[in-house]
N, C-alpha and C. Protein backbone atom coordinates (compact mmCIF):
# COMPACT_ATOMS: atom_id res chain seq x y z
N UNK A 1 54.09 8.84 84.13
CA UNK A 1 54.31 10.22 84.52
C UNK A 1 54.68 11.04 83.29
N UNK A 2 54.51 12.24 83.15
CA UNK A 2 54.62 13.12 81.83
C UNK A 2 55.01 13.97 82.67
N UNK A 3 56.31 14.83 81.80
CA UNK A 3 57.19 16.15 82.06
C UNK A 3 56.98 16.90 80.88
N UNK A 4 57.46 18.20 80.98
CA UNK A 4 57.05 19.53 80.02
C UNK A 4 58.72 19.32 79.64
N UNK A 5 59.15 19.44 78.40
CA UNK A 5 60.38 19.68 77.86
C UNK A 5 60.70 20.74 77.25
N UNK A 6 60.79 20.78 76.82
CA UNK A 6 61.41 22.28 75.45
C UNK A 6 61.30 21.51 73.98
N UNK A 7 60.52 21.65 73.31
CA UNK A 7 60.12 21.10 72.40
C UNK A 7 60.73 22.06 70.73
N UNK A 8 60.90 23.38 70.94
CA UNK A 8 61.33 24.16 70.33
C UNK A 8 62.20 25.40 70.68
N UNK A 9 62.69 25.94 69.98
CA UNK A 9 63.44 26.72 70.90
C UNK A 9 64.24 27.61 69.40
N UNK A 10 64.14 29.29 69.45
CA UNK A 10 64.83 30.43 68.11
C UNK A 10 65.47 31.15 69.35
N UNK A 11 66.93 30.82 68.77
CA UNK A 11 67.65 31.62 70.04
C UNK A 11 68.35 32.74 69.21
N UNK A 12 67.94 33.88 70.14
CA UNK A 12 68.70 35.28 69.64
C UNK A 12 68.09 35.83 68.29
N UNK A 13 66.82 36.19 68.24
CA UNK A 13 66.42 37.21 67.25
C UNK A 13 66.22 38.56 67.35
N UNK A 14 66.32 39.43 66.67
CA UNK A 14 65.90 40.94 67.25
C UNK A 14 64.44 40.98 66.54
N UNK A 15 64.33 42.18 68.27
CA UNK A 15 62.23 42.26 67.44
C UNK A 15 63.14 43.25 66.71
N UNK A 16 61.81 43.26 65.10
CA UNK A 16 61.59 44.35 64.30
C UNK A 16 60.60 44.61 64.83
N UNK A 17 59.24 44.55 65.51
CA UNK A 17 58.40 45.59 65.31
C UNK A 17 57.78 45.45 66.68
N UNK A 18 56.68 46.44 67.19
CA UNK A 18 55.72 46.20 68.23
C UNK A 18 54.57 47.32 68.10
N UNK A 19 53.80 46.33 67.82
CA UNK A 19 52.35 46.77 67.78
C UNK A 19 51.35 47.12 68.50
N UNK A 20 51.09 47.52 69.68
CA UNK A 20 50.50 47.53 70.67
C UNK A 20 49.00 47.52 70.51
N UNK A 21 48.42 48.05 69.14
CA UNK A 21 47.16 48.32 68.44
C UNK A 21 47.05 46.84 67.92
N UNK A 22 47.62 46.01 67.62
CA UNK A 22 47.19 44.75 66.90
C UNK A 22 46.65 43.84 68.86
N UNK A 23 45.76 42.55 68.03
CA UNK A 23 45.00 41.82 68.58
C UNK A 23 45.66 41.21 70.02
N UNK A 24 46.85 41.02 69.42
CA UNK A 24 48.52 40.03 70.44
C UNK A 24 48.61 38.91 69.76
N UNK A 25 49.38 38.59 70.35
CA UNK A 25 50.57 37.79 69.46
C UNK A 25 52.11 37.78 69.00
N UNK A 26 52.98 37.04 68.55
CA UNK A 26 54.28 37.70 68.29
C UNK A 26 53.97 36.67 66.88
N UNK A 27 54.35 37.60 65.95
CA UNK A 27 54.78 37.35 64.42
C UNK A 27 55.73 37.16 63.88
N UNK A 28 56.09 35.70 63.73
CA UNK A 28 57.21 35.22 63.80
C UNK A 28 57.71 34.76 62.11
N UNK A 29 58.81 35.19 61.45
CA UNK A 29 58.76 34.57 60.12
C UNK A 29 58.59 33.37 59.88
N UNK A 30 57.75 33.30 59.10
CA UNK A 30 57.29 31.33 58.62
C UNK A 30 58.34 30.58 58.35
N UNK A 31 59.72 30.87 58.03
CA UNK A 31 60.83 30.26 57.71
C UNK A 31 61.48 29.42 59.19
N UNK A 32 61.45 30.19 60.24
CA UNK A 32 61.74 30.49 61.31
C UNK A 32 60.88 29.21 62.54
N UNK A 33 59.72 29.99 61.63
CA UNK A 33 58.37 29.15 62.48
C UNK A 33 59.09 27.09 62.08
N UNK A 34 59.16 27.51 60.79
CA UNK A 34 59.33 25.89 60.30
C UNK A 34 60.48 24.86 60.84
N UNK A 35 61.63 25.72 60.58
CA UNK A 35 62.68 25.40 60.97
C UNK A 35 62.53 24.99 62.58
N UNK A 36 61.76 25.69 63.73
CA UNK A 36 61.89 25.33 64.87
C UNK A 36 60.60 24.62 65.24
N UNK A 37 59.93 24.15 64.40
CA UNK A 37 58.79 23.35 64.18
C UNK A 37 57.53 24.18 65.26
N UNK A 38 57.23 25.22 65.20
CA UNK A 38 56.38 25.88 65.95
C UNK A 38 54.96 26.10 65.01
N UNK A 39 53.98 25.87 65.63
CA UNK A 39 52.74 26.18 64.47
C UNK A 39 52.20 26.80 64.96
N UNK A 40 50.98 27.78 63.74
CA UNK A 40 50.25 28.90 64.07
C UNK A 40 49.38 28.37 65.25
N UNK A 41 49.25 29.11 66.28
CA UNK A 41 48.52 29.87 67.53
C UNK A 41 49.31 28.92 68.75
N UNK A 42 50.45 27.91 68.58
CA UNK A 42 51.12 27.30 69.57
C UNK A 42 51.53 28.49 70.45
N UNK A 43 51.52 28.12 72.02
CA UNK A 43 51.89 28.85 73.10
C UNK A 43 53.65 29.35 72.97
N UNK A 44 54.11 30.40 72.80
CA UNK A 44 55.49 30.66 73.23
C UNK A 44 55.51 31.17 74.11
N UNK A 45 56.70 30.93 74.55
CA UNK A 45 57.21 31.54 76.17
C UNK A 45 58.27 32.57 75.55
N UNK A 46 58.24 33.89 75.53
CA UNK A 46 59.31 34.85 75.16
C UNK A 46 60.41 35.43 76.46
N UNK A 47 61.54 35.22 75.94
CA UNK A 47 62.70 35.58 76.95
C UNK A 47 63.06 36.72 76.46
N UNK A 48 63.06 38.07 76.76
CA UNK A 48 64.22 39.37 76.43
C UNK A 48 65.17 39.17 77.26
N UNK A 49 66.48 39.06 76.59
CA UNK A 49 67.61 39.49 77.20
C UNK A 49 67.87 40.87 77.60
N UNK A 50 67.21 41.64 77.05
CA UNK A 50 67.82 43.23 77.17
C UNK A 50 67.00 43.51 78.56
N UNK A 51 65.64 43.06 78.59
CA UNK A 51 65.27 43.72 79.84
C UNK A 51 65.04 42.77 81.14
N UNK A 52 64.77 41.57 80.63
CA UNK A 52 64.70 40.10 82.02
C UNK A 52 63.04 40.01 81.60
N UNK A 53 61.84 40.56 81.21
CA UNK A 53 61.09 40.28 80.40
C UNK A 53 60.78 38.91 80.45
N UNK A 54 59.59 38.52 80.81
CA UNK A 54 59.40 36.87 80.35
C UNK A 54 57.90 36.80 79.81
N UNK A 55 56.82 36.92 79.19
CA UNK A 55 55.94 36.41 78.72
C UNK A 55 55.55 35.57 78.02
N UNK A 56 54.35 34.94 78.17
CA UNK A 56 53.80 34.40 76.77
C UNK A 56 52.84 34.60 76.51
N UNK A 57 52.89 34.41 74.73
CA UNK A 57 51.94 34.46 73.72
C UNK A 57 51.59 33.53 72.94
N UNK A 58 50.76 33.56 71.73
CA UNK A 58 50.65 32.40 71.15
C UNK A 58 51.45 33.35 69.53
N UNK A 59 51.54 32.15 68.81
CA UNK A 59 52.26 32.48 67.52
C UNK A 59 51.91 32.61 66.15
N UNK A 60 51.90 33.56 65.40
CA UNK A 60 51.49 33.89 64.17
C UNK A 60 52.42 34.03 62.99
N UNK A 61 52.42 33.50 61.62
CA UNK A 61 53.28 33.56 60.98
C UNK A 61 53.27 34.80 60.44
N UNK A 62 54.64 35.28 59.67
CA UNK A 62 54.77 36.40 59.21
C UNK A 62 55.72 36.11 57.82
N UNK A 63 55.62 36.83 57.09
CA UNK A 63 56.17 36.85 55.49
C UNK A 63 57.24 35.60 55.69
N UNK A 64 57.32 35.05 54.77
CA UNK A 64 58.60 33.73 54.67
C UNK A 64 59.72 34.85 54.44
N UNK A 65 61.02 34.47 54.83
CA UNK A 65 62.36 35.12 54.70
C UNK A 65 62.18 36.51 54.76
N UNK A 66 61.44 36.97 55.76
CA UNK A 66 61.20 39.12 56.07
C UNK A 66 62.14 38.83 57.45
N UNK A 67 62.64 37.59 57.96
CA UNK A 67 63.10 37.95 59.78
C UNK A 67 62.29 38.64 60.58
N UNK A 68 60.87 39.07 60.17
CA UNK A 68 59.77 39.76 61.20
C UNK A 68 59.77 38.72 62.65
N UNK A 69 60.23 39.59 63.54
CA UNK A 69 60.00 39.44 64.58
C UNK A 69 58.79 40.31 65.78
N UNK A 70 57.49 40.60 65.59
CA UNK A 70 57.23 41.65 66.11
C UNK A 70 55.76 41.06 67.21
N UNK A 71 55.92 41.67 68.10
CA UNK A 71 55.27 41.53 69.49
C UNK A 71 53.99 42.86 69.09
N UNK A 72 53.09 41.94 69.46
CA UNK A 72 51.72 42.25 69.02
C UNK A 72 50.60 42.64 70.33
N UNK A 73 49.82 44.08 70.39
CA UNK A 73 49.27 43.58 71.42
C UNK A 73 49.73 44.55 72.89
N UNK A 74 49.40 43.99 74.37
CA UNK A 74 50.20 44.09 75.32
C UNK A 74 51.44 44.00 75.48
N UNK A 75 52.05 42.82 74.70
CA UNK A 75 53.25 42.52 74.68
C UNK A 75 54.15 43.02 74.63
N UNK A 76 53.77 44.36 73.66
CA UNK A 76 54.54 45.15 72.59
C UNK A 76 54.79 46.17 73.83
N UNK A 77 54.47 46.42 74.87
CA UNK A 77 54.76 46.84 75.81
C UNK A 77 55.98 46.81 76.96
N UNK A 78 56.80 45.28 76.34
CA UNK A 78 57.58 44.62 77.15
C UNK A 78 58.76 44.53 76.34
N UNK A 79 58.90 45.13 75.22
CA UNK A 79 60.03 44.94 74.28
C UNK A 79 60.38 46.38 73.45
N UNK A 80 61.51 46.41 73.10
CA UNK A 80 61.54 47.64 71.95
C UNK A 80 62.55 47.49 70.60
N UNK A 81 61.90 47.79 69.75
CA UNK A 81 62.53 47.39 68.37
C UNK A 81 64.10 47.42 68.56
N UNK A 82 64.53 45.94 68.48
CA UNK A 82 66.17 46.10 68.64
C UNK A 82 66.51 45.28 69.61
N UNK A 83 65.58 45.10 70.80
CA UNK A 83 66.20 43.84 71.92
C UNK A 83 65.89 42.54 70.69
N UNK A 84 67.11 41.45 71.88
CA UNK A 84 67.45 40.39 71.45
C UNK A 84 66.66 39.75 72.59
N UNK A 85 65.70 38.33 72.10
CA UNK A 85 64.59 37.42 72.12
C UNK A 85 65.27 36.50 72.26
N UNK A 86 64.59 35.16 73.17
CA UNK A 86 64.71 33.77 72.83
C UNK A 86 63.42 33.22 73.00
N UNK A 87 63.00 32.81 72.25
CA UNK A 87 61.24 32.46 71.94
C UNK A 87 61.49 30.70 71.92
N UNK A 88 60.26 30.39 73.01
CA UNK A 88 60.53 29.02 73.53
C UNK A 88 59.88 28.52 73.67
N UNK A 89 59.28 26.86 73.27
CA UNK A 89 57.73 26.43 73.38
C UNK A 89 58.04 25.18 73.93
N UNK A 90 57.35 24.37 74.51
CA UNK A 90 57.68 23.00 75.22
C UNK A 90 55.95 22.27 75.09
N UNK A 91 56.58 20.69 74.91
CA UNK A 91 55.62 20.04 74.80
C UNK A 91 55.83 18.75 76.19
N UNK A 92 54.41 17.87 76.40
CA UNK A 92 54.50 17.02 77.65
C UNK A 92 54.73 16.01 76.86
N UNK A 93 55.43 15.64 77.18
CA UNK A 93 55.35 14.05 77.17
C UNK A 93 55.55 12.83 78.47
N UNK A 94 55.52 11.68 77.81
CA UNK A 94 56.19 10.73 79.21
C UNK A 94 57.15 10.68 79.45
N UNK A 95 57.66 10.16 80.31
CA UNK A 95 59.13 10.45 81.33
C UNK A 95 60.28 9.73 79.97
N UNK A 96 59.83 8.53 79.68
CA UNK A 96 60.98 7.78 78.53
C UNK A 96 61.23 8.21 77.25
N UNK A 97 59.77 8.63 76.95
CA UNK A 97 60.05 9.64 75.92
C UNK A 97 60.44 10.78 75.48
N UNK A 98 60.37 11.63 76.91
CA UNK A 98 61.16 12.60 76.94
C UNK A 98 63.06 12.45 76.99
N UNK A 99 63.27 11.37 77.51
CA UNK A 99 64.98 10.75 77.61
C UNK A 99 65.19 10.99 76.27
N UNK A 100 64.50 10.22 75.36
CA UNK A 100 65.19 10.59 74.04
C UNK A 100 64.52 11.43 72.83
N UNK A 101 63.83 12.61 73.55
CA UNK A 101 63.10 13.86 72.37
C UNK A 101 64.65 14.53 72.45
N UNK A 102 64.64 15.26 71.22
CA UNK A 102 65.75 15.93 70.79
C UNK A 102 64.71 17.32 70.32
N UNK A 103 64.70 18.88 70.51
CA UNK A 103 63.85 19.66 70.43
C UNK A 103 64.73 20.35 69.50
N UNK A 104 63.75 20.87 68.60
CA UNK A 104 64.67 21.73 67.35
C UNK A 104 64.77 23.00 67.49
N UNK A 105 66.17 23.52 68.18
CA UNK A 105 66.73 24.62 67.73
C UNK A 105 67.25 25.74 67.02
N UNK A 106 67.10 26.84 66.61
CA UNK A 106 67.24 27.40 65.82
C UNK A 106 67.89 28.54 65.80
N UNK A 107 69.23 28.51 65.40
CA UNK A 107 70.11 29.78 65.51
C UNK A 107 70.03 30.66 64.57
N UNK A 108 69.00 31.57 64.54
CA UNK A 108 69.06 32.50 63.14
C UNK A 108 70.10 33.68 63.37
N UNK A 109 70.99 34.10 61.63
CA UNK A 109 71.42 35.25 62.07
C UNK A 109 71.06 36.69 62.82
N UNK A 110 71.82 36.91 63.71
CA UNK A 110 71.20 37.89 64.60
C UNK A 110 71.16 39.38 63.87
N UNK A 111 71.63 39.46 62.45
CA UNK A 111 71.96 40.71 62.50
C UNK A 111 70.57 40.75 61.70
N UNK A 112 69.48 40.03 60.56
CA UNK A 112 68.67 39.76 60.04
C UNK A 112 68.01 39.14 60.66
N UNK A 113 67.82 38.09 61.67
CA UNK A 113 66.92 37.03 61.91
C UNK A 113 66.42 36.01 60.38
N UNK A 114 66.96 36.28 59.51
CA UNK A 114 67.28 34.95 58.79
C UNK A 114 68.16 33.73 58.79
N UNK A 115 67.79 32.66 58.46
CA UNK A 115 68.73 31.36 58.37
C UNK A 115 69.95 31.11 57.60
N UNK A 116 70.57 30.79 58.12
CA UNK A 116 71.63 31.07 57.98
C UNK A 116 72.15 30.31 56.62
């Protein structure tokens, strides 16, 4: 049997930007991306706290150490420069292997969205 876990997980960033004219996507800093082991076009699940907001997108890197956080697209429709994000991706695995996956978290500073 295989379950969906949380495989990654950047808790508490602020968007900088929203694009509504770009393709979609959320542009996530490559520092960010690495640290929570997320790779270009992987599915995220985006949480806004400010509005209850839940979508997903897939993921694009953005400048190493800029903290770009920006919702691309439709998306950019569901957020506004300044809410606080928890951007969340999960992978399947089997039931035993999921007992002992450990998913990498990532607390960036909230006032930058850089590492701390």
């Amino acid at each position: 049997m295989q379950i969906e876990v949380v495989k990654s997980k950047i808790h508490r960033v602020k968007v900088t930007g929203a694009d509504l004219n770009y393709i979609g996507s959320i542009t996530i800093d490559e520092d960010l991306m690495d640290a929570a082991n997320i790779i270009q076009g992987e599915k995220v699940q985006i949480v806004n706290n400010n509005n209850g907001e839940r979508l997903e997108t897939y993921a694009i890197p953005g400048p190493r150490n800029s903290g770009e956080i920006t919702l691309n697209g439709a998306a950019a429709r569901k957020v506004a420069v300044g809410d606080i994000l928890i951007l969340i991706c999960y992978a399947r695995m089997e039931f035993d292997e999921a007992k002992k996956f450990m998913p990498a978290i990532v607390f960036p500073n909230e006032e930058n969205n850089l590492l701390r």
